[in-house]
C-alpha atoms as a PDB file:
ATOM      1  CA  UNK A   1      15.032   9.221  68.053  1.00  0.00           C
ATOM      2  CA  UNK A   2      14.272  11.107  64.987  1.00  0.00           C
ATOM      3  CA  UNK A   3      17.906  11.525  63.848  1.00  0.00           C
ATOM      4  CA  UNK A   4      18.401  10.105  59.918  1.00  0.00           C
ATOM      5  CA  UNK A   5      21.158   8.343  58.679  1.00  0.00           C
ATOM      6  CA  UNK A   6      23.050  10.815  56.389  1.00  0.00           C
ATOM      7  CA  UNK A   7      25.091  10.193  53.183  1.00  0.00           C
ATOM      8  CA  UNK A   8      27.352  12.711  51.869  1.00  0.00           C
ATOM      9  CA  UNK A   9      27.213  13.357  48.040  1.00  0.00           C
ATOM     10  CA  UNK A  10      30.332  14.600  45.541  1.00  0.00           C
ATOM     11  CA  UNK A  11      30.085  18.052  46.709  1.00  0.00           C
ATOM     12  CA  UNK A  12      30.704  16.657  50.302  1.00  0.00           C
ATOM     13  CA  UNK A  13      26.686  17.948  51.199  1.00  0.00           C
ATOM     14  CA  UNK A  14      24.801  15.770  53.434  1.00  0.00           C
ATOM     15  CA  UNK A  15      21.635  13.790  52.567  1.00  0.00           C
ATOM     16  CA  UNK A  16      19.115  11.266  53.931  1.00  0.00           C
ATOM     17  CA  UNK A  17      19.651   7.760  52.771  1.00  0.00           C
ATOM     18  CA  UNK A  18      16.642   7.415  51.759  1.00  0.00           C
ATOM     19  CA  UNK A  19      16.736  10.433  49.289  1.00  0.00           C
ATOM     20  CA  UNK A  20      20.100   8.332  48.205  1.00  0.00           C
ATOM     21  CA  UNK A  21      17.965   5.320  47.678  1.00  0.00           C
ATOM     22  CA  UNK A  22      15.218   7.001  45.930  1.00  0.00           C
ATOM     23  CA  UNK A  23      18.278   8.332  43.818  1.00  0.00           C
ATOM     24  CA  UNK A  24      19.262   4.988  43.068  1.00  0.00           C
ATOM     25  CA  UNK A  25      16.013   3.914  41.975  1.00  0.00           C
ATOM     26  CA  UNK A  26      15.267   6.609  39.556  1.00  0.00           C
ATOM     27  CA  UNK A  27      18.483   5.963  37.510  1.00  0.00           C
ATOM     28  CA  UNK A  28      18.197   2.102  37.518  1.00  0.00           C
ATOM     29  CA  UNK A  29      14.554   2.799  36.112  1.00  0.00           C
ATOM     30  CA  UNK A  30      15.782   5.642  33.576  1.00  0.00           C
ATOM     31  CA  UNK A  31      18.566   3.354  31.962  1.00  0.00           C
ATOM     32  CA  UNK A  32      16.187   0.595  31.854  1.00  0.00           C
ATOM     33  CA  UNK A  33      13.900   2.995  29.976  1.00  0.00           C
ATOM     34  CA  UNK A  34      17.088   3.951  27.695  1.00  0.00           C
ATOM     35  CA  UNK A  35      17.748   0.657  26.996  1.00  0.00           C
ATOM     36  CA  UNK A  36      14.453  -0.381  25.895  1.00  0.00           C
ATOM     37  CA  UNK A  37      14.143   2.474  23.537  1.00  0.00           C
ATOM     38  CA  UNK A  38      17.375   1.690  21.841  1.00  0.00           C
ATOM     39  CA  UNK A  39      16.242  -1.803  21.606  1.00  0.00           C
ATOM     40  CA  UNK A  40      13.163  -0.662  20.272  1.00  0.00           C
ATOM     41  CA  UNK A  41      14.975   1.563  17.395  1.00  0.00           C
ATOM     42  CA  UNK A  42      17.046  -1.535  16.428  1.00  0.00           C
ATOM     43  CA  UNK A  43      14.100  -3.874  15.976  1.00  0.00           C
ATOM     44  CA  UNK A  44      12.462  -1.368  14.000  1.00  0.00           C
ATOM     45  CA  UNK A  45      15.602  -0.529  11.834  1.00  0.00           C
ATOM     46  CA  UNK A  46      16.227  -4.275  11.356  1.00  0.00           C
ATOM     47  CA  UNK A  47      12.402  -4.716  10.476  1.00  0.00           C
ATOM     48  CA  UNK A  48      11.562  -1.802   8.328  1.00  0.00           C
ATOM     49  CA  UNK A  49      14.774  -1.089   6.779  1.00  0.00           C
ATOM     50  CA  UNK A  50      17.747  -3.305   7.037  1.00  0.00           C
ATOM     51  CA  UNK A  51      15.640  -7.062   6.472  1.00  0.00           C
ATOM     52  CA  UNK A  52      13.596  -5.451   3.254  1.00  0.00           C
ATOM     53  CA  UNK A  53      16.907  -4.009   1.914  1.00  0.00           C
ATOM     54  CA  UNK A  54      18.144  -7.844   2.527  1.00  0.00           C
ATOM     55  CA  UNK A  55      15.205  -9.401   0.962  1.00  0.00           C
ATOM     56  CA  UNK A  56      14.805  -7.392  -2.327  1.00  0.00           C
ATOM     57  CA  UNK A  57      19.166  -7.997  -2.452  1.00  0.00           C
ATOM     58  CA  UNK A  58      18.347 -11.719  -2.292  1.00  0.00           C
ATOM     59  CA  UNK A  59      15.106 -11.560  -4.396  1.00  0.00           C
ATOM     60  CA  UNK A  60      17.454  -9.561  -7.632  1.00  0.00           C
ATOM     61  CA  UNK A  61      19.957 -12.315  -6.783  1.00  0.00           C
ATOM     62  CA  UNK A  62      17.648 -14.991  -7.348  1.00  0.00           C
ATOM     63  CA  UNK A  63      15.694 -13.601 -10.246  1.00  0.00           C
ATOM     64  CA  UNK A  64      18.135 -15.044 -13.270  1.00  0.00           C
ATOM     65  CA  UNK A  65      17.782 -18.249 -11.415  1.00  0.00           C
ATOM     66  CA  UNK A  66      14.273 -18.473 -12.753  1.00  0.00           C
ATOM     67  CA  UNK A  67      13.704 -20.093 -16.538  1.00  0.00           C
ATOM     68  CA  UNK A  68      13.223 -17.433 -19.252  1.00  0.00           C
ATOM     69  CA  UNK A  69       9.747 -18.544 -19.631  1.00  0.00           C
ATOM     70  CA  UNK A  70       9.168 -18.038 -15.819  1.00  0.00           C
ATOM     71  CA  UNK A  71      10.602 -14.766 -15.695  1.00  0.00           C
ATOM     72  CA  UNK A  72       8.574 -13.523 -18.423  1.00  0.00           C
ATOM     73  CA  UNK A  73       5.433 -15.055 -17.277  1.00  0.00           C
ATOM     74  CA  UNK A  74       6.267 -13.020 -13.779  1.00  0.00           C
ATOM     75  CA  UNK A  75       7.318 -10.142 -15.664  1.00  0.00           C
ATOM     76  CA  UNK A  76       3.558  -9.969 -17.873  1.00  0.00           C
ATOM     77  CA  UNK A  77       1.980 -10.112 -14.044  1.00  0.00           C
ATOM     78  CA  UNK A  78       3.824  -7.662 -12.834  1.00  0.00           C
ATOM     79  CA  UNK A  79       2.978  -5.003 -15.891  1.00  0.00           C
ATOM     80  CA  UNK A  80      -0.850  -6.060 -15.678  1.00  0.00           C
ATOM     81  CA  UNK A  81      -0.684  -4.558 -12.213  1.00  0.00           C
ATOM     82  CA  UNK A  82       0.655  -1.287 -13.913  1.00  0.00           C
ATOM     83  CA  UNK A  83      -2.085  -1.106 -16.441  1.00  0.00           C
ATOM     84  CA  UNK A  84       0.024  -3.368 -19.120  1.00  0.00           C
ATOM     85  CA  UNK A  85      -1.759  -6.043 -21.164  1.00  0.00           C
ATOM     86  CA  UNK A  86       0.624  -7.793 -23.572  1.00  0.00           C
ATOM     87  CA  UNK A  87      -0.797  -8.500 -26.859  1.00  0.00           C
ATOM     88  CA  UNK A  88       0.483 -12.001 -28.347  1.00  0.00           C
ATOM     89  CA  UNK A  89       1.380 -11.605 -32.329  1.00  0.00           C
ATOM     90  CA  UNK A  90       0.448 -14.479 -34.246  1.00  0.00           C
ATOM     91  CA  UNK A  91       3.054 -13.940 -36.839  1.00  0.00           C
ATOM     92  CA  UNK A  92       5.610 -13.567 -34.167  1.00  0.00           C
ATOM     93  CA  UNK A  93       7.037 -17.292 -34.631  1.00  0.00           C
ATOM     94  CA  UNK A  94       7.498 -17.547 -30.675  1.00  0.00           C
ATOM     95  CA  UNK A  95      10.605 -14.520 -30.281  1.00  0.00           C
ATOM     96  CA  UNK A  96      10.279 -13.303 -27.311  1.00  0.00           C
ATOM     97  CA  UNK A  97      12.916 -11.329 -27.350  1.00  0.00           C
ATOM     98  CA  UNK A  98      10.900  -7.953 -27.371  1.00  0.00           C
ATOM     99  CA  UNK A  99       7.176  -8.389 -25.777  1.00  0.00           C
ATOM    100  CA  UNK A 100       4.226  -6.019 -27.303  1.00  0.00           C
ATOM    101  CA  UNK A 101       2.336  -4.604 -24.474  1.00  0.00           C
ATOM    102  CA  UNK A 102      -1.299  -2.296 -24.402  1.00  0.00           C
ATOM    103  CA  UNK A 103      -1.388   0.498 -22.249  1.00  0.00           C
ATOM    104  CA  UNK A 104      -3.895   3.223 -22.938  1.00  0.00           C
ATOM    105  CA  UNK A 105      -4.745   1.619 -26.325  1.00  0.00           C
ATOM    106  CA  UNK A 106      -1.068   2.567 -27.914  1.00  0.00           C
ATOM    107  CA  UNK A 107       1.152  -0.262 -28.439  1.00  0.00           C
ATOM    108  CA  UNK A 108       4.380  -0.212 -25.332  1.00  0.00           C
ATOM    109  CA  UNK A 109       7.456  -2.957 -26.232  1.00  0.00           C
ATOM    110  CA  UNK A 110       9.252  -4.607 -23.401  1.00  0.00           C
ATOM    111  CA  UNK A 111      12.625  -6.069 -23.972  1.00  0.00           C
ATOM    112  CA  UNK A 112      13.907  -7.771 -21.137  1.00  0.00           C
ATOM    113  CA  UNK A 113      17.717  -8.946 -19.871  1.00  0.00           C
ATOM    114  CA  UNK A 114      17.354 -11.816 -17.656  1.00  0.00           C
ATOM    115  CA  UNK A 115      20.970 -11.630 -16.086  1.00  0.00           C
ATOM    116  CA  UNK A 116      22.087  -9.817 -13.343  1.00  0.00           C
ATOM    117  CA  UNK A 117      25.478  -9.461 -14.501  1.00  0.00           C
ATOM    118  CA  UNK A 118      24.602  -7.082 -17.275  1.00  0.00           C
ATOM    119  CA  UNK A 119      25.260  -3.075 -17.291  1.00  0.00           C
ATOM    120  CA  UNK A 120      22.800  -1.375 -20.249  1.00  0.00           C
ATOM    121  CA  UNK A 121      24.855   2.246 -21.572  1.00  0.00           C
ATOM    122  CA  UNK A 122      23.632   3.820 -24.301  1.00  0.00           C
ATOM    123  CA  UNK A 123      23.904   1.226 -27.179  1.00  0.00           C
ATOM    124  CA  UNK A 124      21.133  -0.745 -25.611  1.00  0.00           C
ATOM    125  CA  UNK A 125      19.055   2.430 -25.217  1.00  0.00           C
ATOM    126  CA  UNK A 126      19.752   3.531 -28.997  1.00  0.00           C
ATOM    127  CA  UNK A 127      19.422  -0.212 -30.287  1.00  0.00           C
ATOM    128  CA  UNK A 128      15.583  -1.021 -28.310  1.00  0.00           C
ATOM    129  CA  UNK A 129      15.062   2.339 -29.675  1.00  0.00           C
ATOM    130  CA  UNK A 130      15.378   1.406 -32.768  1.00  0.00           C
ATOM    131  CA  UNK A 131      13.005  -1.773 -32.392  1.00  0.00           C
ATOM    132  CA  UNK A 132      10.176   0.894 -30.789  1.00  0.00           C
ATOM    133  CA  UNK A 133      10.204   2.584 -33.932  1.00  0.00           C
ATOM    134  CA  UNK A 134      10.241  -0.284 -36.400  1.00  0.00           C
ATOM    135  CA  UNK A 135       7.416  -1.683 -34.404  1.00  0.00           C
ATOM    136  CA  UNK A 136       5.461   1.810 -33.982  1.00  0.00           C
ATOM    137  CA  UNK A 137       5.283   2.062 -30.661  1.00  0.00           C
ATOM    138  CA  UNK A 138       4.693   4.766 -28.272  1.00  0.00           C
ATOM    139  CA  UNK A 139       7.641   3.744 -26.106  1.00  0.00           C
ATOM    140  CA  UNK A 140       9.192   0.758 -24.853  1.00  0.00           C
ATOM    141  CA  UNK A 141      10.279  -0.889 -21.069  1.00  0.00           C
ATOM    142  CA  UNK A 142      13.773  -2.387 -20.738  1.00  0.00           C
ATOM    143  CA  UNK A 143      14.221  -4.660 -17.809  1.00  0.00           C
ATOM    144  CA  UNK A 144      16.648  -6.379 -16.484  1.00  0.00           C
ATOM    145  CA  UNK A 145      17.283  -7.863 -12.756  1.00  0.00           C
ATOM    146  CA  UNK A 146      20.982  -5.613 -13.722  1.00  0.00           C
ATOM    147  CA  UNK A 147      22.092  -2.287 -13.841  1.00  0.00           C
ATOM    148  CA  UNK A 148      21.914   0.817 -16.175  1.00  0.00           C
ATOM    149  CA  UNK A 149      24.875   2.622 -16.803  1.00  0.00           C
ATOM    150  CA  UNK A 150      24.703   6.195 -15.740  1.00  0.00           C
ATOM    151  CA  UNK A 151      24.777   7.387 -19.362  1.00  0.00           C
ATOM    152  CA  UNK A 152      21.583   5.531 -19.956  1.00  0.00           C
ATOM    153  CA  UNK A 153      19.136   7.446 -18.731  1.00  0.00           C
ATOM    154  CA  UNK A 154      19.230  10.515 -20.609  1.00  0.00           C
ATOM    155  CA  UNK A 155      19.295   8.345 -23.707  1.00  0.00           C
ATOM    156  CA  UNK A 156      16.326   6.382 -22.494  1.00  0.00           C
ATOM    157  CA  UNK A 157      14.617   9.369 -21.142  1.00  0.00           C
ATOM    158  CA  UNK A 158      14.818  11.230 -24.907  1.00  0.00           C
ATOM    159  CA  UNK A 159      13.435   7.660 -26.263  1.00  0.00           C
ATOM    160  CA  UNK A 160      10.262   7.457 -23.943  1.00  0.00           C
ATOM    161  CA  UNK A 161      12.103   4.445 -22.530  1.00  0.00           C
ATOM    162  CA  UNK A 162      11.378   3.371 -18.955  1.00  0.00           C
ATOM    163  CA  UNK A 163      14.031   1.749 -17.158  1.00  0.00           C
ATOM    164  CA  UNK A 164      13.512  -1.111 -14.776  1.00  0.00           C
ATOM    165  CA  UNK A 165      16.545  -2.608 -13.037  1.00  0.00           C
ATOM    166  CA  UNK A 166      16.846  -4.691 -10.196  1.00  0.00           C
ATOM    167  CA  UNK A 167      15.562  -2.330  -7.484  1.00  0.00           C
ATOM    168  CA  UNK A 168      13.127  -0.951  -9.295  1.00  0.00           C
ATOM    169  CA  UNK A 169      11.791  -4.122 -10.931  1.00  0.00           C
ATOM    170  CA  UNK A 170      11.548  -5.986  -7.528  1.00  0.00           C
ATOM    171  CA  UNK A 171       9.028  -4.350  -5.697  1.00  0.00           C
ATOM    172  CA  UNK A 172       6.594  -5.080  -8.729  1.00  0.00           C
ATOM    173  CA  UNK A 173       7.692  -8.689  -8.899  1.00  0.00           C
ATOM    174  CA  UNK A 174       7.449 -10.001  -5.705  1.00  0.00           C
ATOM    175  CA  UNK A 175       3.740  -8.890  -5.632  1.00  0.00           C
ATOM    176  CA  UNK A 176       3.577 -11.895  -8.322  1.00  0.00           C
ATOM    177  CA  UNK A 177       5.581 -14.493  -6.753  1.00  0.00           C
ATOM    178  CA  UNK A 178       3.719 -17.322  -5.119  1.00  0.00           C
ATOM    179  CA  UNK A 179       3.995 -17.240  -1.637  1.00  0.00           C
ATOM    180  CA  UNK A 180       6.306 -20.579  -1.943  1.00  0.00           C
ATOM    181  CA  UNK A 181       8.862 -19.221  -4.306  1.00  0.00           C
ATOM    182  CA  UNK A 182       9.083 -15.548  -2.652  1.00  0.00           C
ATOM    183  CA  UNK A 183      10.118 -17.842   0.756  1.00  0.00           C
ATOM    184  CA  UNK A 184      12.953 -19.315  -1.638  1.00  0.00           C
ATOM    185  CA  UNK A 185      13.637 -16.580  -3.076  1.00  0.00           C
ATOM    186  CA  UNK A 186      14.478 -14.104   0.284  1.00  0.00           C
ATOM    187  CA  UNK A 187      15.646 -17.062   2.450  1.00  0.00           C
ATOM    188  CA  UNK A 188      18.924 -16.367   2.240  1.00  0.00           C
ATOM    189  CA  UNK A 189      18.335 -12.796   3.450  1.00  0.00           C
ATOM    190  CA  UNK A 190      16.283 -14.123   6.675  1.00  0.00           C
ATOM    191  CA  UNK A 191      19.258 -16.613   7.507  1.00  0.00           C
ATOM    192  CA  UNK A 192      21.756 -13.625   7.571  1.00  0.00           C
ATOM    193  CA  UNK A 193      19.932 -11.052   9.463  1.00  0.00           C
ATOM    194  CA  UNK A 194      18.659 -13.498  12.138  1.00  0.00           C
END
């Protein structure tokens, strides 16, 4: 007995079956392998990077939704968290259009833009600029769930303005959101990237 069963290979060589089922093995195993590492990369793209992209899309989206009151209530949460603590005027007669905010012991004004529709240029800048220096303050926060224009920030930067727009003002929202109302609020991302 003794004698193998050959195969032959491309190159027309001769070789043991069994070396040709080994063969077989090995390269079923290694695509398996391949496979589950690409699988792996897409769960951890969709996880880490596509689904929070989603969720703080949906979250801006949602934000004008909220009352006025509510999103300034949210918004005076989020700013504690930052070292903010917004100082309530007496003589104010309720507008809210411009909050007056402690940070370091110098006065800080926030104006906020609830819709997402708007685009702040310069005027805004030059305008809230305007208010920080009637009202004495060391510099001022405008927010809004929008956008800036691109000419913006060098005006705001000049002004000791700080910028918030929707991506930037999410991540220190959400923090704030009751566990209920951030479900609402990023549902719509979970339902499209299921």
């Amino acid at each position: 007995g003794g004698d193998a069963i050959l195969a032959q290979d491309a190159a027309g060589n001769h070789l043991p079956t069994q070396l040709v089922g080994v063969a077989v093995v090995v390269m079923a195993l290694l695509a398996a392998a391949v496979a589950l590492v690409i699988g792996s990369i897409g769960s951890v793209y969709l996880l880490k990077i596509a689904r929070p992209r989603e969720e703080a899309r949906a979250g801006i989206a949602a934000l004008p939704e909220l009352r006025w009151r509510e999103f300034v209530s949210l918004l005076t949460l989020a700013l504690s968290r930052l070292g903010y603590e917004r100082r309530i005027d007496p003589n104010a007669g309720g507008d809210e259009n411009e909050l007056k905010m402690l940070r370091d012991g110098q006065l800080w004004l926030v104006s906020a833009k609830h819709g997402a529709s708007y685009v702040l240029g310069p005027q805004a800048i030059r305008e809230f600029a305007r208010a920080i220096e009637m009202h004495g303050a060391a510099g001022g926060l405008l927010v809004t769930p929008g956008h800036f224009s691109k000419e913006a920030l060098p005006e705001a930067s000049f002004n000791h303005i700080e910028l918030y727009d929707g991506q930037r003002l999410w991540p220190e929202l959400a923090p704030v959101l009751d566990r209920a109302q951030l479900q609402q609020f990023i549902a719509p991302a979970r339902q499209r990237i299921r």
